[in-house]
Protein backbone atom coordinates (compact mmCIF):
# COMPACT_ATOMS: atom_id res chain seq x y z
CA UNK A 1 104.58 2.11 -58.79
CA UNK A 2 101.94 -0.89 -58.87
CA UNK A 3 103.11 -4.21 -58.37
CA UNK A 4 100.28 -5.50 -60.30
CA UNK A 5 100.74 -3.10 -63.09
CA UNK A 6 104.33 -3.29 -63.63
CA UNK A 7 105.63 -4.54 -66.72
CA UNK A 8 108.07 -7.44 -65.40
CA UNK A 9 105.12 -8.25 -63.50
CA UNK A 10 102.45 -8.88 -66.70
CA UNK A 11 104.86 -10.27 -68.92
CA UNK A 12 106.03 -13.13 -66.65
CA UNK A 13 102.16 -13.53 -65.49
CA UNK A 14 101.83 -14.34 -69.60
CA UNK A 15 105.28 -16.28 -69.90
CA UNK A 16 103.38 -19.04 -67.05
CA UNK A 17 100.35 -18.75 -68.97
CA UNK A 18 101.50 -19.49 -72.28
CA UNK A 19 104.09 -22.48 -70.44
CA UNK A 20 101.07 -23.98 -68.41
CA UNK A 21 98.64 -24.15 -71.96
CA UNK A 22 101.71 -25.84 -73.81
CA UNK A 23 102.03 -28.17 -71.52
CA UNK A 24 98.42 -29.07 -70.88
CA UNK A 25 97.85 -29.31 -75.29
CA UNK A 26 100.92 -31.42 -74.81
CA UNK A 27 99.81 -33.88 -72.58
CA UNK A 28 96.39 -34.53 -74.52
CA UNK A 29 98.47 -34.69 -77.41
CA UNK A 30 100.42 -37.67 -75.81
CA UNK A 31 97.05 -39.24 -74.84
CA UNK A 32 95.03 -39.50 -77.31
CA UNK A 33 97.55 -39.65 -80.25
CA UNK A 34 100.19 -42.16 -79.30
CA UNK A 35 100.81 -45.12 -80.59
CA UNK A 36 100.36 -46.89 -77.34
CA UNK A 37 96.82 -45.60 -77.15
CA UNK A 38 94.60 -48.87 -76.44
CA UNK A 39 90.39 -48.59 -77.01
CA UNK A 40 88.33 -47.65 -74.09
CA UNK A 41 86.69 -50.91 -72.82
CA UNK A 42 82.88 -50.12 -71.83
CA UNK A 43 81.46 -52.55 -69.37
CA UNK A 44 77.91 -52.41 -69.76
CA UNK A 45 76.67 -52.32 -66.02
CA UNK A 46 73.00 -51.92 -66.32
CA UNK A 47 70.46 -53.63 -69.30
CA UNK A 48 67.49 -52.16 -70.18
CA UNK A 49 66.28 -55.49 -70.56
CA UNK A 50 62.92 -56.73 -69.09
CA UNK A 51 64.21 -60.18 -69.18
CA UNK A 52 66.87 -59.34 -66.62
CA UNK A 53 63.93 -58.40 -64.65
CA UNK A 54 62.97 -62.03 -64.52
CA UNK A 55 66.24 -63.93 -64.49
CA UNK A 56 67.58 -63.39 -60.71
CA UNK A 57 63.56 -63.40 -59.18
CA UNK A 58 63.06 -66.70 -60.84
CA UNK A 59 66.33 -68.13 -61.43
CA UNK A 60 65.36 -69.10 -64.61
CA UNK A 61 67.62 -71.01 -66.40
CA UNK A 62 69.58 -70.12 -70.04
CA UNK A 63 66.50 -72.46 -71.80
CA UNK A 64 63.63 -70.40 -70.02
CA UNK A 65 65.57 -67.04 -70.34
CA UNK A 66 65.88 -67.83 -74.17
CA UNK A 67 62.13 -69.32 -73.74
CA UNK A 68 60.73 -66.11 -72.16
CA UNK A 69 62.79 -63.71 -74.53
CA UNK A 70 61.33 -65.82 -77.53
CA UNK A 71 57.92 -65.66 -75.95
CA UNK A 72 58.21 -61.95 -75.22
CA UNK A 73 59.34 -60.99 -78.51
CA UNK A 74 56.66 -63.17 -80.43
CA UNK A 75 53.72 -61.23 -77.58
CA UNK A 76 55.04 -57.53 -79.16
CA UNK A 77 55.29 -58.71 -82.45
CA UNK A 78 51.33 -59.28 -82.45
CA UNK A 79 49.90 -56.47 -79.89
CA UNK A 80 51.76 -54.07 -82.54
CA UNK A 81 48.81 -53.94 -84.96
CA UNK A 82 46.30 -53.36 -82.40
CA UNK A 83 48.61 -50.78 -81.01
CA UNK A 84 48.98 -48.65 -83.94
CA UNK A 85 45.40 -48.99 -84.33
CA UNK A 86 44.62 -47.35 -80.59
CA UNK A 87 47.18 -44.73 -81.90
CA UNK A 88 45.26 -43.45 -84.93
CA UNK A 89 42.06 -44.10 -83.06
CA UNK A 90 43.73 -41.91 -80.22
CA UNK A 91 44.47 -39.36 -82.72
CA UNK A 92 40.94 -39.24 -84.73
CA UNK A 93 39.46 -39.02 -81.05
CA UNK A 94 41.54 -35.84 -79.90
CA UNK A 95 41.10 -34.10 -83.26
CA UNK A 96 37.01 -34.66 -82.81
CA UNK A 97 36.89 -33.94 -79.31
CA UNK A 98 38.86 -30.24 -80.55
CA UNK A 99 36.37 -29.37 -83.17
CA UNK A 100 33.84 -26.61 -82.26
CA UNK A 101 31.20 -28.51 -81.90
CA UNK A 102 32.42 -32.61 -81.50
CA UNK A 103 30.00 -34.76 -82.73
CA UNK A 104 29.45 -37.25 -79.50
CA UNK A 105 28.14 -40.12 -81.70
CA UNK A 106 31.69 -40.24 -83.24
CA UNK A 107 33.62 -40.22 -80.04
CA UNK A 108 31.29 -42.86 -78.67
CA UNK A 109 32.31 -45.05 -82.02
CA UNK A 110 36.12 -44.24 -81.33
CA UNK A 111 35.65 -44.87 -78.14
CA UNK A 112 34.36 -48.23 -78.37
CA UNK A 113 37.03 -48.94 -81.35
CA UNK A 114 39.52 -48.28 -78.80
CA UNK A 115 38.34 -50.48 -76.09
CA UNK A 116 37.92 -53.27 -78.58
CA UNK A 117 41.63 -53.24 -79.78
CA UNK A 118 42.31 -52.72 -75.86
CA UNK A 119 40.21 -55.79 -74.97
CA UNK A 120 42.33 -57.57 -77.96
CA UNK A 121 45.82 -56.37 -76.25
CA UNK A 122 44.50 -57.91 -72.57
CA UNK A 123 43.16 -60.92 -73.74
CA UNK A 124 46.40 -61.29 -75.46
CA UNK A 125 48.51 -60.54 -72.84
CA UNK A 126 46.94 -63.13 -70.20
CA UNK A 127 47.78 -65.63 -73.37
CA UNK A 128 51.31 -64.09 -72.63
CA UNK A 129 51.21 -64.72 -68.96
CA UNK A 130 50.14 -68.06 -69.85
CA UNK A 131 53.04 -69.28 -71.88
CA UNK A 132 55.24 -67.60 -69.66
CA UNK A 133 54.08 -69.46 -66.67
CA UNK A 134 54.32 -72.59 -68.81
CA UNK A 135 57.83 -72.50 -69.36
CA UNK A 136 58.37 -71.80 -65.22
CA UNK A 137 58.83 -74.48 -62.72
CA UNK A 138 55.84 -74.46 -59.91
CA UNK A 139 57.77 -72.94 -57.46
CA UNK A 140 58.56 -70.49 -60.41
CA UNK A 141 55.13 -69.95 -61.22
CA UNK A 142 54.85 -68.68 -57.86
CA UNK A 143 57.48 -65.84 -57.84
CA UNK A 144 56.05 -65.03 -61.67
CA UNK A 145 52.37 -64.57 -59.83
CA UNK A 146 53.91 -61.92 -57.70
CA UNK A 147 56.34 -60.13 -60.21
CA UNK A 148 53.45 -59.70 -62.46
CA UNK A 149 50.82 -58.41 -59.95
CA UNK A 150 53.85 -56.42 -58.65
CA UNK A 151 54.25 -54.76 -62.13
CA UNK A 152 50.15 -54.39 -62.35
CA UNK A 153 49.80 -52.84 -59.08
CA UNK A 154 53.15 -49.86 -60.03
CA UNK A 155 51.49 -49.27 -63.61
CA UNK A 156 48.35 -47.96 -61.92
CA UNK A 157 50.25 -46.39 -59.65
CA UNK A 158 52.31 -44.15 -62.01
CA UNK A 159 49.39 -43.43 -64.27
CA UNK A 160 47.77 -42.52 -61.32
CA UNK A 161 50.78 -40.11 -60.18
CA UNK A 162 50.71 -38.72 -64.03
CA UNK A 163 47.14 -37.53 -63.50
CA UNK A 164 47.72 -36.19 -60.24
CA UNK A 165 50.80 -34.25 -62.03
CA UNK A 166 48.36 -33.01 -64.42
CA UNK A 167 45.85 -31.64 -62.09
CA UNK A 168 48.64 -29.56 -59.92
């Protein structure tokens, strides 16, 4: 006869099964429902801040990191119009330029609608840069010059990698 197949052989093979799963459903029992259970403490090990971007680079103080937070909150809160704008402009633009036959006089319009709220946005955004570098120490100013030409020069770069992506 089959060791495998014999009886003795299956039922203690179960027997160590069913042991084995009580004990395992025991232990997470114990863990998760005793009394001594305490919270799982998170430590938050990486912000998705931009300002942390600028604290250790500049060593900007707690005034100029609540300065530049401030700042960078009040910059968003008045690009958002002209962003939205783009964004229905953007929209209008792609269902014209899917029509049958686009009529070019109307994506020349959108188009310059676009680049006007665009202009808006830059314009606004040296202003940004501006204030920033106003709340910086000289030395500071310095570092900022090359963080945000830094951050200019990897923009371009990953829209230029998107379009490359496109193209394969």
């Amino acid at each position: 006869m089959d060791f495998l197949a014999s009886k003795r052989f299956i039922t203690t093979s179960l027997v160590i099964l069913v042991l084995l799963n009580l004990t395992l459903l025991g232990i997470l029992w114990v863990q998760n429902f005793s009394g001594k259970h305490s919270p799982v403490q998170v430590k938050i090990t990486r912000q998705y801040n931009r300002q942390i971007f600028f604290n250790a680079p500049l060593a900007l103080t707690e005034k100029q990191a609540d300065s530049f937070q401030e700042l960078r909150r009040e910059h968003f809160r008045k690009v958002r119009p002209e962003m939205q704008a783009i964004s229905l402009l953007k929209e209008q633009l792609v269902k014209e330029a899917i029509r049958e036959n686009p009529d070019s006089q109307k994506i020349a319009q959108l188009a310059q609608a676009i680049g006007k709220h665009q202009s808006s946005i830059e314009q606004q955004l040296a202003t940004h840069f501006h204030q920033l570098s106003e709340v910086c120490t000289p030395s500071q100013r310095d570092s900022l010059q090359k963080i945000l030409m830094h951050m200019g020069m990897r923009q371009m770069h990953m829209r230029k990698d998107t379009i490359e992506n496109l193209q394969r």
